[in-house]
C-alpha atoms as a PDB file:
ATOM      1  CA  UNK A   1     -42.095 -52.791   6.723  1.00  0.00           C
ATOM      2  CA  UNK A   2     -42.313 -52.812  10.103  1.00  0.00           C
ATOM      3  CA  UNK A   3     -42.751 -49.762  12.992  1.00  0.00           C
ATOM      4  CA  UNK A   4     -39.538 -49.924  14.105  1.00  0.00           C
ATOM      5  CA  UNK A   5     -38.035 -50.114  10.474  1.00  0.00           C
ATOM      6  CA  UNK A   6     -39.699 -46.785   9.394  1.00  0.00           C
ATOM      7  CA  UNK A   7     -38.795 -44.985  12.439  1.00  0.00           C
ATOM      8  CA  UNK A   8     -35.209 -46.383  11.466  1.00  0.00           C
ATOM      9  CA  UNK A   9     -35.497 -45.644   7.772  1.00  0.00           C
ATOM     10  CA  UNK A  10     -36.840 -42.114   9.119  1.00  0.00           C
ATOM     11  CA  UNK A  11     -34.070 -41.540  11.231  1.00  0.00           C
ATOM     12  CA  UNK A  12     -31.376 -42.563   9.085  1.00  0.00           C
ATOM     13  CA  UNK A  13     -33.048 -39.684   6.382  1.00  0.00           C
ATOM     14  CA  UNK A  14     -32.528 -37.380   8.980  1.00  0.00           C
ATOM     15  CA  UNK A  15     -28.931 -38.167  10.005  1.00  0.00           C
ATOM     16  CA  UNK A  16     -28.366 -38.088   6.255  1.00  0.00           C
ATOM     17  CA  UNK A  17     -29.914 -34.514   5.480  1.00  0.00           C
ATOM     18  CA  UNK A  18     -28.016 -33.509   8.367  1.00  0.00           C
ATOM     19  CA  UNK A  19     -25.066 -34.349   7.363  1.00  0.00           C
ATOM     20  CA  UNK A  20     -25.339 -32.785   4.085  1.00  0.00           C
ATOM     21  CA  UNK A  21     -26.555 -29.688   5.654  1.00  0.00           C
ATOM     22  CA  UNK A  22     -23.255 -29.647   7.758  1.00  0.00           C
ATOM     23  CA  UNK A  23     -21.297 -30.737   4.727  1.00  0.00           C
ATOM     24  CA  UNK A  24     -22.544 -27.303   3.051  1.00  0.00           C
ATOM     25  CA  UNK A  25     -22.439 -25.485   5.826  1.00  0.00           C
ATOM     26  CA  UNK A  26     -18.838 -26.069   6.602  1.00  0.00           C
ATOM     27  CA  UNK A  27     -17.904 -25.779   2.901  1.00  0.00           C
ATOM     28  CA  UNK A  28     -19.395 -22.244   2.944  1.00  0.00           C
ATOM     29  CA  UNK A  29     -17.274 -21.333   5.776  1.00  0.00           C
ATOM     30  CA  UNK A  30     -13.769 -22.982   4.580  1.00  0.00           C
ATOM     31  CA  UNK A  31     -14.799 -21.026   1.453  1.00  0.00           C
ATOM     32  CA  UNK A  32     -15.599 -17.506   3.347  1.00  0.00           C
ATOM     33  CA  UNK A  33     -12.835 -18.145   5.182  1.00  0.00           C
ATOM     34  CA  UNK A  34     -10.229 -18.886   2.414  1.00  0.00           C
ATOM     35  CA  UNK A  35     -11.958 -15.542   0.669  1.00  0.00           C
ATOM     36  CA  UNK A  36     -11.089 -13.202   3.650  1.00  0.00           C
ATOM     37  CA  UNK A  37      -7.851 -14.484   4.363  1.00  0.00           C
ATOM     38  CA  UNK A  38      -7.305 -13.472   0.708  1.00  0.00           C
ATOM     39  CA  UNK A  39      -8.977  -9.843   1.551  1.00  0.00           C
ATOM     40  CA  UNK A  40      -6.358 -10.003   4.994  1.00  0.00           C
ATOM     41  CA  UNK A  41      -3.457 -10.673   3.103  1.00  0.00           C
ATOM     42  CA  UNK A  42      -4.266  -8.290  -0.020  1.00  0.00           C
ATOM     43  CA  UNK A  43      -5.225  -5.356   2.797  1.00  0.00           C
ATOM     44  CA  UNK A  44      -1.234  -6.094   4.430  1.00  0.00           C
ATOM     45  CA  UNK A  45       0.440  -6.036   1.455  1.00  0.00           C
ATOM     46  CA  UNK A  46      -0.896  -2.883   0.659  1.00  0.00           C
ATOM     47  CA  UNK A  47      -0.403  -1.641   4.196  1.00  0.00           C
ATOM     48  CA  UNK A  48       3.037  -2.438   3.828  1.00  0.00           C
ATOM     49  CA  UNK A  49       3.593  -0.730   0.392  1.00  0.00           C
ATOM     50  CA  UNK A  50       1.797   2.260   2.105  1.00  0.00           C
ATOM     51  CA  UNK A  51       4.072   2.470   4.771  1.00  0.00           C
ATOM     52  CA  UNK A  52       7.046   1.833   2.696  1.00  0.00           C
ATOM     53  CA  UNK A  53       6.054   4.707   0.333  1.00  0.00           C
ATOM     54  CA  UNK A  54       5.333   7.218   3.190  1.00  0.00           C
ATOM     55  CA  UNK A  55       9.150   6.075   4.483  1.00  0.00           C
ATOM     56  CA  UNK A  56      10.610   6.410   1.138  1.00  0.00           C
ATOM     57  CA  UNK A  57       9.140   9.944   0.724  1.00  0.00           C
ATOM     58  CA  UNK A  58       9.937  11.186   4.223  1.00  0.00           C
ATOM     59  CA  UNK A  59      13.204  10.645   3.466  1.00  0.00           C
ATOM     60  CA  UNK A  60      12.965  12.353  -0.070  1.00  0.00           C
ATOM     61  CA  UNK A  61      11.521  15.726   1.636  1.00  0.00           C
ATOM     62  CA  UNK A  62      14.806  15.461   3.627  1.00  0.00           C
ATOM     63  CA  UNK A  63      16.495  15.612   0.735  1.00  0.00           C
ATOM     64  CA  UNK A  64      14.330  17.736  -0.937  1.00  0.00           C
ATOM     65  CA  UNK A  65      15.061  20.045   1.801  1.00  0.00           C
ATOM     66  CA  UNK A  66      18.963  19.775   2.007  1.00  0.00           C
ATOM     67  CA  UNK A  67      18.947  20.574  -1.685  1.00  0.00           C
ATOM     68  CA  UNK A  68      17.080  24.118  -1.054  1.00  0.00           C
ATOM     69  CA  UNK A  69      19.687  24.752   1.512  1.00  0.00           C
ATOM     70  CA  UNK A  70      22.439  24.168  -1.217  1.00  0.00           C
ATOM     71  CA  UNK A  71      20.670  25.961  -3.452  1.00  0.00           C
ATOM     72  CA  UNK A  72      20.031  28.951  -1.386  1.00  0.00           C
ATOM     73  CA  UNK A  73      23.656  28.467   0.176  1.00  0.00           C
ATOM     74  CA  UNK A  74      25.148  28.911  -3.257  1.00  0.00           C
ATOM     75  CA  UNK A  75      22.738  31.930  -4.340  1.00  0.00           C
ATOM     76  CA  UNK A  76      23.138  33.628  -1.258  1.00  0.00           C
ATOM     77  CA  UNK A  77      27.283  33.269  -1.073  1.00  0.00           C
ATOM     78  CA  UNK A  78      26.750  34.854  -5.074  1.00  0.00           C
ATOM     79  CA  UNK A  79      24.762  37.087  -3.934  1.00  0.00           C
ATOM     80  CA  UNK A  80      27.500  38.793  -1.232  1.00  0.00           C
ATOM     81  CA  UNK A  81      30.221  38.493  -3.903  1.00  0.00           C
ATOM     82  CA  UNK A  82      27.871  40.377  -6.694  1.00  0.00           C
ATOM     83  CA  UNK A  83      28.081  37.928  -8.941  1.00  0.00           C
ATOM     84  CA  UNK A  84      25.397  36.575 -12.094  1.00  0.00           C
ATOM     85  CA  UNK A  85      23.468  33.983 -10.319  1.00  0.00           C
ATOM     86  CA  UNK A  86      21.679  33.285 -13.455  1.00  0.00           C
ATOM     87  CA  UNK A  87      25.100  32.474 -15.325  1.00  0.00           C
ATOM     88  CA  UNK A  88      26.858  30.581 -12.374  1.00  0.00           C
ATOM     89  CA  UNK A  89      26.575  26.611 -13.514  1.00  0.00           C
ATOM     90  CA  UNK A  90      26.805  25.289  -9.921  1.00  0.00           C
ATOM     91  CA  UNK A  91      24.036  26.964  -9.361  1.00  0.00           C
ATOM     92  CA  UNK A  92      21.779  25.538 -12.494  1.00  0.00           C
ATOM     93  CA  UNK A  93      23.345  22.121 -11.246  1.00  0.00           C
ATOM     94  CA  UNK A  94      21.705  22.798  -7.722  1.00  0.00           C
ATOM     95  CA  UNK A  95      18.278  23.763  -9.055  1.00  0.00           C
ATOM     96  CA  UNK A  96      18.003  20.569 -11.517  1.00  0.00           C
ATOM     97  CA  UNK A  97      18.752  18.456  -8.193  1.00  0.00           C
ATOM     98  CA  UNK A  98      15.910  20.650  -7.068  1.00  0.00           C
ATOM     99  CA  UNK A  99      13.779  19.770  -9.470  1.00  0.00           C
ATOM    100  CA  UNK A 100      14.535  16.099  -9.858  1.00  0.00           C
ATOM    101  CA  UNK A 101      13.961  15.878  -6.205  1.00  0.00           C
ATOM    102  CA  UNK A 102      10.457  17.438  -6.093  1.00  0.00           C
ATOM    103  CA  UNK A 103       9.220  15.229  -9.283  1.00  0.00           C
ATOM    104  CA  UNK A 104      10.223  12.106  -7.416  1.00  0.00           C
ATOM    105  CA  UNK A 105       8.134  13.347  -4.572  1.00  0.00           C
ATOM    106  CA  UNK A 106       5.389  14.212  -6.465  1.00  0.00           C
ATOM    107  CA  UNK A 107       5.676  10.688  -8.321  1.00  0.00           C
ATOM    108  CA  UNK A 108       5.494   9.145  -4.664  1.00  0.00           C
ATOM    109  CA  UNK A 109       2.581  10.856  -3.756  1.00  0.00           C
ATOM    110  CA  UNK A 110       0.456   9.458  -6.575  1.00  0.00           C
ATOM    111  CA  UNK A 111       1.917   5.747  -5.408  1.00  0.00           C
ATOM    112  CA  UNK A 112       0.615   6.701  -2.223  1.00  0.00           C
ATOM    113  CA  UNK A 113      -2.887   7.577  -3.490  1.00  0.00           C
ATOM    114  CA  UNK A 114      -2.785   4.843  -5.715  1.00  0.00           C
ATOM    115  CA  UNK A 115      -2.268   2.555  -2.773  1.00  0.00           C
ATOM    116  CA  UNK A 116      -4.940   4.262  -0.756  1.00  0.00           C
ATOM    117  CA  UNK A 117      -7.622   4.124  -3.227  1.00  0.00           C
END
């Protein structure tokens, strides 16, 4: 083999390992990539279920609230008439509201730590 030949031969090595370098370099970062666009999209989803959760339980506290003012509405107007409040069944209606309002509150406050964990 001739001078020229091995500088050729020596060459075409090099071209070779260089491609296979950038052939493994470039599937490492299609691969890194592909794995934090999966991280991106997981992170927005639960972004999005975050926000939707702190919506949905804004507007349970707002109910939560408006069923107090029943409550305390109906007690009070009991209250100037002298009646049992204890034995009035609007009033145990109210209070069950009450209390089915605040225990779907309290079940969308553990979605919401759920989702920020």
């Amino acid at each position: 083999m001739g001078y020229w030949e091995e500088i050729k031969d020596a060459f075409a090595k090099g071209i070779d390992l260089a491609k296979e370098g950038i052939k493994e370099g470039a599937d490492t970062v299609v691969q890194k990539t592909k794995e934090g666009a999966g991280v991106v999209v997981k992170k927005t989803k639960e972004g999005v279920t975050y926000a939707q959760l702190k919506a949905k339980l804004l507007f349970k506290h707002s109910e939560f609230r408006d069923a107090l003012a029943d409550l305390g509405d109906a007690v009070h107007d009991l209250y100037k008439e002298s009646k049992d409040i204890y034995a009035d069944t609007h009033v145990k209606q109210l209070i069950e509201k009450v209390n089915a309002v605040e225990d779907e509150c309290k079940k969308i406050e553990s979605e919401i730590q759920a989702v920020g964990k």
